[in-house]
Every structure is written in structure tokens, then in C-alpha cells.
N, C-alpha and C. Protein backbone atom coordinates (compact mmCIF):
# COMPACT_ATOMS: atom_id res chain seq x y z
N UNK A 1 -9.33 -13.08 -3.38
CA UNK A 1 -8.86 -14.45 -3.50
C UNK A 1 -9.90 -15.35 -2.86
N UNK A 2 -9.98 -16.61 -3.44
CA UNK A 2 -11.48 -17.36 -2.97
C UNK A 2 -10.69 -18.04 -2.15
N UNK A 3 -11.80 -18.14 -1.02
CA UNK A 3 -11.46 -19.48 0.12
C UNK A 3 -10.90 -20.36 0.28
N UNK A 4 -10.98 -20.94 -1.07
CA UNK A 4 -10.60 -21.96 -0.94
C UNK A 4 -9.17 -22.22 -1.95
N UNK A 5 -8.53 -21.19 -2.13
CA UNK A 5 -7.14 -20.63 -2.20
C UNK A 5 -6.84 -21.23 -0.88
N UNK A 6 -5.43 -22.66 -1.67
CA UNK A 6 -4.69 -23.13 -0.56
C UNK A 6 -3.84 -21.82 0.04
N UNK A 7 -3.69 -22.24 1.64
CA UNK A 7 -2.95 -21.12 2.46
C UNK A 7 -2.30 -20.77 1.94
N UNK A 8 -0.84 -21.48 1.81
CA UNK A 8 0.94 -21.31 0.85
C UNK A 8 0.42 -19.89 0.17
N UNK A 9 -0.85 -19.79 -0.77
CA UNK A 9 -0.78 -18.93 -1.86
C UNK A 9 -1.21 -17.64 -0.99
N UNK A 10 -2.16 -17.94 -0.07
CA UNK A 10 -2.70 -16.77 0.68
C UNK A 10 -2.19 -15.95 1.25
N UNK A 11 -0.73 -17.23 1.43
CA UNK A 11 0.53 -16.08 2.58
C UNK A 11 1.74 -15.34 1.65
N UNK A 12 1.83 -15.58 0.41
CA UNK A 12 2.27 -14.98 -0.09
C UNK A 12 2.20 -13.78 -0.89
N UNK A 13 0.49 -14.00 -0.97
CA UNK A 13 -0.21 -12.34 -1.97
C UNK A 13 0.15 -11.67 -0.68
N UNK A 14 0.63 -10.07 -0.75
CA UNK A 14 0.52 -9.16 -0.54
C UNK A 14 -0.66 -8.40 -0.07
N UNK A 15 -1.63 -8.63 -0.56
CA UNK A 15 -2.97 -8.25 -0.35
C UNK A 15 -3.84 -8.35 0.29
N UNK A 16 -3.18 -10.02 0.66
CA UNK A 16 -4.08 -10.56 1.57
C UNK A 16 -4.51 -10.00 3.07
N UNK A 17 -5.77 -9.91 3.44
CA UNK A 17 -5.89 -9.34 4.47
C UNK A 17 -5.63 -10.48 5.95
N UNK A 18 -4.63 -10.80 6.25
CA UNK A 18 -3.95 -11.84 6.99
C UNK A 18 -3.93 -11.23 8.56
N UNK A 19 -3.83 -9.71 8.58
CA UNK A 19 -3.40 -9.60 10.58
C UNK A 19 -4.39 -8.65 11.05
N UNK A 20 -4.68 -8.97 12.50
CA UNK A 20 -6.08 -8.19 12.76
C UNK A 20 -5.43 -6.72 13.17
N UNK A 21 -6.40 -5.73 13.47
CA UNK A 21 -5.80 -5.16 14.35
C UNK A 21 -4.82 -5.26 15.33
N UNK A 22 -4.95 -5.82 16.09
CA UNK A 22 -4.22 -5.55 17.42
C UNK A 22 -2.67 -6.04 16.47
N UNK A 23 -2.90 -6.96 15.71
CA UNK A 23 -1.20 -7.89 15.38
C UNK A 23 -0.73 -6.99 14.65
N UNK A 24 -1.61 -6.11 14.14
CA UNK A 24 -1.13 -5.33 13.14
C UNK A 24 -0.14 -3.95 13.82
N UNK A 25 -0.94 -3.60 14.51
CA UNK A 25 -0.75 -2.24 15.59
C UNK A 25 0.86 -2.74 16.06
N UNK A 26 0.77 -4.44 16.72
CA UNK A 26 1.93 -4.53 17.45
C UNK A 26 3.32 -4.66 16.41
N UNK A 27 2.80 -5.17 15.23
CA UNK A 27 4.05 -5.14 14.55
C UNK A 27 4.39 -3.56 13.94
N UNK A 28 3.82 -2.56 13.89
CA UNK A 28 3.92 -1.38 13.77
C UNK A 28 4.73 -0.39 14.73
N UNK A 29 4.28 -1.53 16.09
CA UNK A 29 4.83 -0.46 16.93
C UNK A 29 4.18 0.79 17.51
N UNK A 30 2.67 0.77 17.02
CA UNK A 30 1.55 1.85 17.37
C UNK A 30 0.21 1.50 17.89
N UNK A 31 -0.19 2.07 17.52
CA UNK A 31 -1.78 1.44 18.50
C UNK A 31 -3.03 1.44 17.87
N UNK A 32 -3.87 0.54 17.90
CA UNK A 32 -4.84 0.64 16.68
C UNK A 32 -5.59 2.05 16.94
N UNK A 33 -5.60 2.80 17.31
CA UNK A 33 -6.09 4.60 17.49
C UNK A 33 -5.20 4.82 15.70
N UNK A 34 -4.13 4.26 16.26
CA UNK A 34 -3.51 5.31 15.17
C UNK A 34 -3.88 4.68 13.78
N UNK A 35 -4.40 3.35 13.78
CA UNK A 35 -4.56 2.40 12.28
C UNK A 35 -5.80 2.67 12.12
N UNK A 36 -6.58 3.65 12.85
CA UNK A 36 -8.12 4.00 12.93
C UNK A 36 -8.14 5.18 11.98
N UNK A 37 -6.99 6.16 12.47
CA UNK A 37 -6.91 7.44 12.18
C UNK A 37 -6.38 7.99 11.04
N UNK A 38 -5.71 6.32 10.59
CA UNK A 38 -5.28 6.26 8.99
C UNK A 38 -6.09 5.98 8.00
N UNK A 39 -7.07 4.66 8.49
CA UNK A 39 -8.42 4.48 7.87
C UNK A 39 -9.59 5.83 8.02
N UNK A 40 -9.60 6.53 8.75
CA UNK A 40 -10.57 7.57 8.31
C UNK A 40 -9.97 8.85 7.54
N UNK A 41 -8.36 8.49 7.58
CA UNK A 41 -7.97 9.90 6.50
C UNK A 41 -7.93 9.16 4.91
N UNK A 42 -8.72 7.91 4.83
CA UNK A 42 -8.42 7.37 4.16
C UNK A 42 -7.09 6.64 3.08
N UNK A 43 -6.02 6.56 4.18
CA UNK A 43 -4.96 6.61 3.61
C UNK A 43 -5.01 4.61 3.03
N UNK A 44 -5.55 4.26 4.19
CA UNK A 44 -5.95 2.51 3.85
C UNK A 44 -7.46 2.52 3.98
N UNK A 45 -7.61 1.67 3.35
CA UNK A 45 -9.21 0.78 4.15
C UNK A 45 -9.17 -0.56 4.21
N UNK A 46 -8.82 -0.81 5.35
CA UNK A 46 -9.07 -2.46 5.80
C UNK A 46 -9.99 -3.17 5.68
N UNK A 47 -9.77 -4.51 4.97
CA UNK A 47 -11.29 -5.08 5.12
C UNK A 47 -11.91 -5.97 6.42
N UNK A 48 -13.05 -6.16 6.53
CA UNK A 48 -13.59 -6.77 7.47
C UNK A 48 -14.19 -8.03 7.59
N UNK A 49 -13.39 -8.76 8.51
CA UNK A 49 -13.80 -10.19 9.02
C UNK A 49 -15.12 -10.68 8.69
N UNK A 50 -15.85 -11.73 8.87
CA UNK A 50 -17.07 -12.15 8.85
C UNK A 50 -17.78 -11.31 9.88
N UNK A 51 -16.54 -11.22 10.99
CA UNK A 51 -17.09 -10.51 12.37
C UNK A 51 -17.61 -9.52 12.43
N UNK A 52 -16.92 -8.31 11.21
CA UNK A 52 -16.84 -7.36 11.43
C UNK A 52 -15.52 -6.73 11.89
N UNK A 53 -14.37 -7.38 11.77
CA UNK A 53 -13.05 -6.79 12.21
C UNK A 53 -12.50 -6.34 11.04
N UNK A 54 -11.26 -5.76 11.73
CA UNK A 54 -10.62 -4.87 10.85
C UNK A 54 -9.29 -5.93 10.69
N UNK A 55 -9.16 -6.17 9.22
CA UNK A 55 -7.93 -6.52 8.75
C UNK A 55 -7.16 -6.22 8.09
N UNK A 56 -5.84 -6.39 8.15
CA UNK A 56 -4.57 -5.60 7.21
C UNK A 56 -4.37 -6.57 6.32
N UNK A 57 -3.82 -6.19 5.02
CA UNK A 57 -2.80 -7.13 4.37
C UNK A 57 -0.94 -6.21 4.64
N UNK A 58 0.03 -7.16 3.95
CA UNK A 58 1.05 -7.01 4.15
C UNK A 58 1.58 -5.35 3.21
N UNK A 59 0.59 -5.24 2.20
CA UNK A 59 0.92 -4.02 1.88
C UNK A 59 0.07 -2.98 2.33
N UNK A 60 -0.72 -2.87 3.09
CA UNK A 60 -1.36 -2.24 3.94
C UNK A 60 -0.34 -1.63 4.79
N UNK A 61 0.05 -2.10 5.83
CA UNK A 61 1.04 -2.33 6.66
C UNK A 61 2.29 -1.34 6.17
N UNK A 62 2.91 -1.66 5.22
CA UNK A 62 3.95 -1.14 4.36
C UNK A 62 3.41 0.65 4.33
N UNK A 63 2.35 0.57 4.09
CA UNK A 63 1.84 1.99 3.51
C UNK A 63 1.85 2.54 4.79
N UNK A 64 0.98 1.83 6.09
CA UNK A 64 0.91 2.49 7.51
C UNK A 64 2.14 2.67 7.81
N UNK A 65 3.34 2.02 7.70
CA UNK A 65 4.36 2.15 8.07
C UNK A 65 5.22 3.44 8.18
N UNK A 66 5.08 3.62 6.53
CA UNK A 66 5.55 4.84 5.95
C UNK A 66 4.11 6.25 6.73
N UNK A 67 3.25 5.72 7.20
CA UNK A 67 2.95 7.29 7.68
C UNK A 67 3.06 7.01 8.85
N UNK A 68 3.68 6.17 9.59
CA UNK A 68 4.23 6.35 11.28
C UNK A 68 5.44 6.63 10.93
N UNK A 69 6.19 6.32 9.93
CA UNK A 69 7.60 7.41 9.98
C UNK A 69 7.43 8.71 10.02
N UNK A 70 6.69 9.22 9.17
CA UNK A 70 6.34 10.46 8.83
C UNK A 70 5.81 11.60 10.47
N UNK A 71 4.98 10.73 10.79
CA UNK A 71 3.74 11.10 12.10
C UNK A 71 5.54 10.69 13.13
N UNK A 72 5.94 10.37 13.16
CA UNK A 72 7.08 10.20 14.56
C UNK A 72 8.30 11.33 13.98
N UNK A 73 7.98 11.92 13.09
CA UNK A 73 8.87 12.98 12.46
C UNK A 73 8.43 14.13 12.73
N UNK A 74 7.05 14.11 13.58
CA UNK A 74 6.37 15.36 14.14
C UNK A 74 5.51 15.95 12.51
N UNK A 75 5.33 15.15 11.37
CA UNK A 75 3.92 15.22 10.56
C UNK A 75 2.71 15.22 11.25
N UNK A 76 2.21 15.88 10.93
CA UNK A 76 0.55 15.72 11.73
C UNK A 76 -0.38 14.41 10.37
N UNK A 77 -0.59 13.73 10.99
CA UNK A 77 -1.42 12.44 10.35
C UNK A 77 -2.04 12.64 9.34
N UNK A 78 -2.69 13.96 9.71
CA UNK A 78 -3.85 13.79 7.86
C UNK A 78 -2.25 14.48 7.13
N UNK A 79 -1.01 15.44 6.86
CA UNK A 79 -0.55 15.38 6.25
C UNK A 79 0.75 14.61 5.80
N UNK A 80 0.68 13.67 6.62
CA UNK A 80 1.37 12.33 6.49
C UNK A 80 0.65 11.44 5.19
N UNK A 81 -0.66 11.33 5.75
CA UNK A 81 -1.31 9.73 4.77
C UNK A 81 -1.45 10.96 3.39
N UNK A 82 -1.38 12.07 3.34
CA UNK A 82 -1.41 12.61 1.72
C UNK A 82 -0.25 12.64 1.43
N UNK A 83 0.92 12.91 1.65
CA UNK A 83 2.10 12.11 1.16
C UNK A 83 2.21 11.10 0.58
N UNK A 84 1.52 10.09 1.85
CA UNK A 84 1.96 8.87 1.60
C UNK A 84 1.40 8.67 0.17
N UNK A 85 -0.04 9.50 0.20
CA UNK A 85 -0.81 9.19 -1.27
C UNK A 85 -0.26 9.23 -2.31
N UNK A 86 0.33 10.70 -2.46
CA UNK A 86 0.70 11.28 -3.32
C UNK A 86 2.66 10.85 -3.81
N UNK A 87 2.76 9.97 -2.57
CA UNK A 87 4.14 9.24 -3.36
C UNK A 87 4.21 7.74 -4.03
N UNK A 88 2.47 7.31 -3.28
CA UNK A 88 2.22 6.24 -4.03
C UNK A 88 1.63 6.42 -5.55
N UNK A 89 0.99 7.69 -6.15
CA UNK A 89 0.39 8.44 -6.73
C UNK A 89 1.39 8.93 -8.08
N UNK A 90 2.98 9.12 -7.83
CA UNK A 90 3.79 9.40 -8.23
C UNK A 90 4.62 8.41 -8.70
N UNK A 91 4.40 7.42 -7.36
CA UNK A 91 5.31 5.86 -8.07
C UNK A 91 4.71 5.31 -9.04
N UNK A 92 3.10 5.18 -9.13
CA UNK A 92 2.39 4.59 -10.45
C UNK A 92 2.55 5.33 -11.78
N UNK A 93 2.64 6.91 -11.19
CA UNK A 93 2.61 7.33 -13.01
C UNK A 93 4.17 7.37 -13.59
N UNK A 94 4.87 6.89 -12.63
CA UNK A 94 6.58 6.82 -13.05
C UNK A 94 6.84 5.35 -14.05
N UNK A 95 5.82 4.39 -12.95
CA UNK A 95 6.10 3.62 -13.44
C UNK A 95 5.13 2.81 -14.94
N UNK A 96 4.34 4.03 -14.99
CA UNK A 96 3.57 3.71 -16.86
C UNK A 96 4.01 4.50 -17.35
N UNK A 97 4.77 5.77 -17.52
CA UNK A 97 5.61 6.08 -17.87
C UNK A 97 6.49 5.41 -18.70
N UNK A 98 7.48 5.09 -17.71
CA UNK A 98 8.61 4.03 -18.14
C UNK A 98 8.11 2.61 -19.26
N UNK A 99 6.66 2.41 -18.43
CA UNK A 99 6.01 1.21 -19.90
C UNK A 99 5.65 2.12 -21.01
N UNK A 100 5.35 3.11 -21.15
CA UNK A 100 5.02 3.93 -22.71
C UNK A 100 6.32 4.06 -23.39
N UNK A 101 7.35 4.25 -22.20
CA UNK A 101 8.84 4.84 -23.21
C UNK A 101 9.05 3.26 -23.56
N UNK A 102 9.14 2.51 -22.64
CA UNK A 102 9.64 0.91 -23.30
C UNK A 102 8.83 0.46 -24.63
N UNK A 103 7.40 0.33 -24.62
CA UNK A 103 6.74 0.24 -25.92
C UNK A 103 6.77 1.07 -27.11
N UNK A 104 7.73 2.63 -26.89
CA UNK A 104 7.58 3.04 -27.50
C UNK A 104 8.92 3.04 -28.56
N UNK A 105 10.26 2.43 -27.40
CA UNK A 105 11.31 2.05 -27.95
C UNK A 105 10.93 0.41 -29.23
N UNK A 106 10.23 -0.05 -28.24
CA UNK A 106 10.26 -1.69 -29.12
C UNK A 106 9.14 -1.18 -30.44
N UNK A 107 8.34 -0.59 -30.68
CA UNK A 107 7.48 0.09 -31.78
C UNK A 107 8.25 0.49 -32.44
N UNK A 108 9.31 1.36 -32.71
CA UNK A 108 10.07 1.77 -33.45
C UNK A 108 10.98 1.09 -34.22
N UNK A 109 11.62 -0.18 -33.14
CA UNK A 109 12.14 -0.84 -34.13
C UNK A 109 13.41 -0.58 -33.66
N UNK A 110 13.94 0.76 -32.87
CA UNK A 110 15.42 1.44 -32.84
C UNK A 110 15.40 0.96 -31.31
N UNK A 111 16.04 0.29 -30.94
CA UNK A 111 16.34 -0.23 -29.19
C UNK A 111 16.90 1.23 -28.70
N UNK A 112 17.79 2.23 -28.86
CA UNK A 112 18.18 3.23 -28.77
C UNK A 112 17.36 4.31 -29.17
N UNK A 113 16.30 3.79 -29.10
CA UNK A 113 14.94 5.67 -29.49
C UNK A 113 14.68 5.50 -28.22
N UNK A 114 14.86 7.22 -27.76
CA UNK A 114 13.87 7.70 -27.07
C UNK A 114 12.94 8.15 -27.04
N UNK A 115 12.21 9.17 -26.02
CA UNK A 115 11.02 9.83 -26.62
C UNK A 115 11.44 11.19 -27.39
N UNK A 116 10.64 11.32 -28.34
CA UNK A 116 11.22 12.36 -28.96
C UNK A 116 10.96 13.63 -28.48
């Protein structure tokens, strides 16, 4: 998103990389060790400030979230963030899926076809 994207819009993408470390860690409830240890299992990659800092967006966050549930469930971290992968991994092909069966209902013509 360019710069000069009024705020209003900035705070509402998802994407946006909006909280630093530390704000991020505290709304997590963990410690940036652990938002370190997610970025090198590659479960996120945060982008970086002009500074050089590490920033989250709001679905960032969401994803870390779900592997501090996991990791406070006594998961060990690297097999936490492959979960996490592999259920984000599972939600995308569910959900083109579901767009092939929908296009494939309206192609037909029959609102009531399934796949055959």
C-alpha cells in the first residue's frame, strides 16, 4: 500500500504492517524471542521499518496467535508454525475448491449440479 494511502484505509487492511515488535509481543502475551522464533521457522516474515525493525500486520498476529496456542499446549514451535502452515494450506485449497464447485454449478446451468 503506497504512503500516501490515507491512514482510515491503512488501519483497516489487514496486512498492514502497523505494530512493532515489542506492541506486538505485548498484545500476544509473549515475548519478541518467541515472534523471532516464528520468523525463523518461517511461519511469518515481518517486514521492516525504514529502520530496520520488525513489523506485524493484524493478520500476522492472528497466525502468531494460533502458534502460541499451540506452543502453550506443550507443541514444540517448529511443530506448531507447520500446523499452523498446513491449516492455512488446507483453508486455501478448501476454499478454491468450493469456487470450482460454485462455477461449476453456474456453467451448467442446473443450480442443483454437483460435482459429478
Amino acid at each position: 500500500m503506497p504512503a500516501d494511502t490515507p491512514l482510515s484505509d491503512r488501519l483497516d487492511d489487514d496486512d498492514y504492517p502497523a505494530y512493532t515488535m515489542g506492541r506486538a509481543a505485548e498484545m500476544l502475551g509473549t515475548t519478541p524471542g518467541f515472534l523471532r522464533a516464528i520468523g525463523e521457522a518461517r511461519l511469518i516474515t515481518p517486514l521492516r521499518s525504514e529502520g530496520g525493525h520488525r513489523r506485524y500486520s493484524r493478520y500476522q498476529l492472528r497466525i502468531a496467535a494460533r502458534a502460541r496456542e499451540l506452543v502453550d499446549r506443550g507443541t514444540p514451535i517448529e511443530a506448531a508454525c507447520r500446523i499452523v502452515i498446513l491449516e492455512d494450506q488446507l483453508e486455501e485449497a478448501q476454499r478454491i475448491n468450493a469456487e470450482y464447485r460454485r462455477a461449476a454449478r453456474e456453467g451448467s446451468g442446473d443450480p442443483d449440479a454437483g460435482p459429478s
